[in-house]
C-alpha atoms as a PDB file:
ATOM      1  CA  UNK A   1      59.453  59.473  13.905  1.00  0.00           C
ATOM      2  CA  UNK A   2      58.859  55.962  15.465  1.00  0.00           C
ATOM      3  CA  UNK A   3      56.813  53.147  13.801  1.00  0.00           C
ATOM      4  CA  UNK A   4      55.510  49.521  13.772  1.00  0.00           C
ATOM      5  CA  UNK A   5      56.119  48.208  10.723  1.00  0.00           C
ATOM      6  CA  UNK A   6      53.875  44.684   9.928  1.00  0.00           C
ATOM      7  CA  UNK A   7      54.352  42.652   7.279  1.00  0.00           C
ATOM      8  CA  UNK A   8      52.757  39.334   5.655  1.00  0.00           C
ATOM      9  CA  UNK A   9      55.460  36.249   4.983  1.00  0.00           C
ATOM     10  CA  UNK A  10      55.159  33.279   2.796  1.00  0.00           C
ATOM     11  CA  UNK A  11      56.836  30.168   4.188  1.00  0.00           C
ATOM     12  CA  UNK A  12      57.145  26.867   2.554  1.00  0.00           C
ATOM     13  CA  UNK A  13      57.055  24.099   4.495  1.00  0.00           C
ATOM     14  CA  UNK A  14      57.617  20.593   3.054  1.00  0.00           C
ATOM     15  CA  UNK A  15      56.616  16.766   4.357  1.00  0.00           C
ATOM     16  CA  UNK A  16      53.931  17.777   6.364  1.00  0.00           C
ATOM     17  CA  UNK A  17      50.710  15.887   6.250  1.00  0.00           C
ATOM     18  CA  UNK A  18      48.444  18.626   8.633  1.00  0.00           C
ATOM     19  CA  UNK A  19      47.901  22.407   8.237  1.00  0.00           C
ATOM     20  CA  UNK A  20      48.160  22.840  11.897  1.00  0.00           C
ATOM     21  CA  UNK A  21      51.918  21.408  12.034  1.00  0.00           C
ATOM     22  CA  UNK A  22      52.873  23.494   9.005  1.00  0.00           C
ATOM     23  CA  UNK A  23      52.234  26.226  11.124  1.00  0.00           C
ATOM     24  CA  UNK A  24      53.931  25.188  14.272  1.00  0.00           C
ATOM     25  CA  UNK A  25      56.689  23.954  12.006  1.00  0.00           C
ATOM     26  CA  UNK A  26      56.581  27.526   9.495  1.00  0.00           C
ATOM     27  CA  UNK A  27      56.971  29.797  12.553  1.00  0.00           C
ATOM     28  CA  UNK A  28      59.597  27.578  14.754  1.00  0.00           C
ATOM     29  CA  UNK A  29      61.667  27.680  11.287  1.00  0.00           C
ATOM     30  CA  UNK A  30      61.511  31.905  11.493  1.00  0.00           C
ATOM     31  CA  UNK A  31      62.039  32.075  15.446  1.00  0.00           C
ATOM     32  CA  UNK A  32      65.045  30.392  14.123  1.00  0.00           C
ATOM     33  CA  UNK A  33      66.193  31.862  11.988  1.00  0.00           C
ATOM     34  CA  UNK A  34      65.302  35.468  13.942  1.00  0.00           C
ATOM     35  CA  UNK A  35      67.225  33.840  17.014  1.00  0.00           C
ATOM     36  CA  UNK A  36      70.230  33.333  14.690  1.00  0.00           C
ATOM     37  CA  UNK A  37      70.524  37.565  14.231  1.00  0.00           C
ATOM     38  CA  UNK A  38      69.698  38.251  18.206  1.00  0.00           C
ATOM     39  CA  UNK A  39      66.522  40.060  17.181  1.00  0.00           C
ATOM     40  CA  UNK A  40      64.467  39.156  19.677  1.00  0.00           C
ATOM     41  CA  UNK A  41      62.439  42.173  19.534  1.00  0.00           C
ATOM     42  CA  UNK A  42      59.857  40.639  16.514  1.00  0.00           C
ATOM     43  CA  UNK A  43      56.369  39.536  17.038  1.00  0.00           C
ATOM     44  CA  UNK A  44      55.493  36.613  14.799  1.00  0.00           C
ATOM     45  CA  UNK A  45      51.539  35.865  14.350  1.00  0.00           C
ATOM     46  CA  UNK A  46      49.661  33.659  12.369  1.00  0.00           C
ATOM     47  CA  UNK A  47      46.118  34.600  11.335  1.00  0.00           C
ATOM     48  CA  UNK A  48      44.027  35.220   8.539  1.00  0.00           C
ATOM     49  CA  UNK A  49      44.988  36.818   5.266  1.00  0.00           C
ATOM     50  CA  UNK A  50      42.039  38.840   2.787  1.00  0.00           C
ATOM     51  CA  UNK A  51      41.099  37.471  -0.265  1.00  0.00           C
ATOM     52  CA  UNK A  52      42.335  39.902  -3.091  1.00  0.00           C
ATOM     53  CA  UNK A  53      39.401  38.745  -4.865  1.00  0.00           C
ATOM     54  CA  UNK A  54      36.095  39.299  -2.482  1.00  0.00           C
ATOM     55  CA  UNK A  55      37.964  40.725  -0.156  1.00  0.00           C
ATOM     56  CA  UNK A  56      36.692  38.312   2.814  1.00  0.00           C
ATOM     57  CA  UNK A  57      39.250  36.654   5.634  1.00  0.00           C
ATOM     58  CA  UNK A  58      40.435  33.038   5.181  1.00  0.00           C
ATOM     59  CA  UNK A  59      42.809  31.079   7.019  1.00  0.00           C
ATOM     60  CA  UNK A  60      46.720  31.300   6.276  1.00  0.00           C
ATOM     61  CA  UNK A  61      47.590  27.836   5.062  1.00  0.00           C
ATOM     62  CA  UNK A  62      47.280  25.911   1.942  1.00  0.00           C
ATOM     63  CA  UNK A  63      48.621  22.302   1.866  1.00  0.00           C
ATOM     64  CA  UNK A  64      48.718  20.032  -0.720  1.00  0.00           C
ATOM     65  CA  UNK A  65      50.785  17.305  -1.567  1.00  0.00           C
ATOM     66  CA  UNK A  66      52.378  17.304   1.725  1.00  0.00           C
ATOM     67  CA  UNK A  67      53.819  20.693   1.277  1.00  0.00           C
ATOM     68  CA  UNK A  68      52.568  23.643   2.705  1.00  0.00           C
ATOM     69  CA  UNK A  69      52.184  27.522   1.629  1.00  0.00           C
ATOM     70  CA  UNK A  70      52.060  29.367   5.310  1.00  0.00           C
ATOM     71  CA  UNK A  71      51.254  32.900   5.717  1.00  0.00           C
ATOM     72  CA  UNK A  72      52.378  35.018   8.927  1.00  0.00           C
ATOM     73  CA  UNK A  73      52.773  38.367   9.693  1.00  0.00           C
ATOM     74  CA  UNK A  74      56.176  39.482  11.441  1.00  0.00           C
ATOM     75  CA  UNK A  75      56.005  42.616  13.036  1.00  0.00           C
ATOM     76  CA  UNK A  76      59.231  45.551  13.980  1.00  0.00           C
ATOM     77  CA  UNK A  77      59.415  48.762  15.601  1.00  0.00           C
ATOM     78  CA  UNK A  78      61.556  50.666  14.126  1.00  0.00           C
ATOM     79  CA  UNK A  79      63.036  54.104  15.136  1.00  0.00           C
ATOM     80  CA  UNK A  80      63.910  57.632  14.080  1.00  0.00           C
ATOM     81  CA  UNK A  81      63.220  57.196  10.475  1.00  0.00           C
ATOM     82  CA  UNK A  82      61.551  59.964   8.077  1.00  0.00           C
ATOM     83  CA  UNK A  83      58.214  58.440   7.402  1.00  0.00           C
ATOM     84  CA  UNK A  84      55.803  55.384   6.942  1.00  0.00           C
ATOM     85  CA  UNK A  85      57.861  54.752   3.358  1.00  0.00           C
ATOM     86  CA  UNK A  86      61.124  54.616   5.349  1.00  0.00           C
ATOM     87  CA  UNK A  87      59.935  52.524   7.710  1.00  0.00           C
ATOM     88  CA  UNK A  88      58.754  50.107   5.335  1.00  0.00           C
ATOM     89  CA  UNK A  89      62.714  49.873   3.736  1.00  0.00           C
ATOM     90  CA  UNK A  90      64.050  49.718   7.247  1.00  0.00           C
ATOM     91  CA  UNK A  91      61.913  46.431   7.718  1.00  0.00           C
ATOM     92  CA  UNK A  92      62.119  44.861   4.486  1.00  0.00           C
ATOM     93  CA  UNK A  93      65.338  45.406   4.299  1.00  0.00           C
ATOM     94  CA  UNK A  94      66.034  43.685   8.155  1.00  0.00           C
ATOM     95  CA  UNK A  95      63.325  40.882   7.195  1.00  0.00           C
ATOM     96  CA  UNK A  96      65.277  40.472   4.033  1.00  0.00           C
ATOM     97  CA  UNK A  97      68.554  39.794   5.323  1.00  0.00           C
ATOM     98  CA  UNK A  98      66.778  36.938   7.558  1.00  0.00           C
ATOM     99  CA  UNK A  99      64.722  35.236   5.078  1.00  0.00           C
ATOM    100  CA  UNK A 100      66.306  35.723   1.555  1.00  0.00           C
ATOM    101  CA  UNK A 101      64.351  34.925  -1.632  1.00  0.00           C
ATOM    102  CA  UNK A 102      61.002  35.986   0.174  1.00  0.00           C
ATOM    103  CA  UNK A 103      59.150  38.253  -0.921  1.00  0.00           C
ATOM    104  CA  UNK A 104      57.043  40.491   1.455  1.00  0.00           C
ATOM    105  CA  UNK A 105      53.598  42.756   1.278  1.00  0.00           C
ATOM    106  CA  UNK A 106      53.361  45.737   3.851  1.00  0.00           C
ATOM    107  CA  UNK A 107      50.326  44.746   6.038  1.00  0.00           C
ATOM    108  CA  UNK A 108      50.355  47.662   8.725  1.00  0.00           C
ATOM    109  CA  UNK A 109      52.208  50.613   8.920  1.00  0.00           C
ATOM    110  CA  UNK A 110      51.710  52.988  11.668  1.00  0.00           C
ATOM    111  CA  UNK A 111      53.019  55.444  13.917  1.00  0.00           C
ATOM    112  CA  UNK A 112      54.114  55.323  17.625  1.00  0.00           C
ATOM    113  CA  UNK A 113      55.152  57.403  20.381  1.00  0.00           C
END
């Protein structure tokens, strides 16, 4: 079985003074550091995360003292595995190796041909 595997990333990014070049500066830093492996088969997006309170979208940045908390979403196909939980391990695993200490939520998993 074949799937897409999405997942949400924290990124810190330090002496910025604008949420818009935290972002710019957050996903330049994980091109990066995707380049560095040769996996240049990952879709990076920034967006809007839900509120685990009300449950309502708001936008993925939080600065304050010129440092940033950036949220993105990094997305993988990933082949031949068992099932959606396999897929999930594949990618965490591969996002893992790339940005260590990071902790990840599943966002989207889902099958394709």
């Amino acid at each position: 079985m074949n799937f897409k595997v999405t997942l949400e990333v924290p990124f810190i990014v330090r002496n910025v003074g604008e949420k818009r070049d935290a972002k710019k500066i957050a996903i330049a830093e994980a091109r990066k550091k995707i380049g560095e492996k040769k996996l240049h088969f990952i879709t990076i997006q920034t967006g809007a995360s839900l509120c685990p309170v009300c449950g309502n979208p708001f936008e993925s940045s939080f600065l304050v003292a010129d440092t940033a908390l950036v949220g993105f979403f990094i997305s993988i196909k990933i082949f031949d595995v068992k099932d959606e939980k396999h897929a999930d391990m594949v990618a965490k695993k591969m996002f893992g190796q790339i940005f260590k200490n990071t902790t990840f939520k599943t966002y989207e998993v889902r099958e394709i041909p």
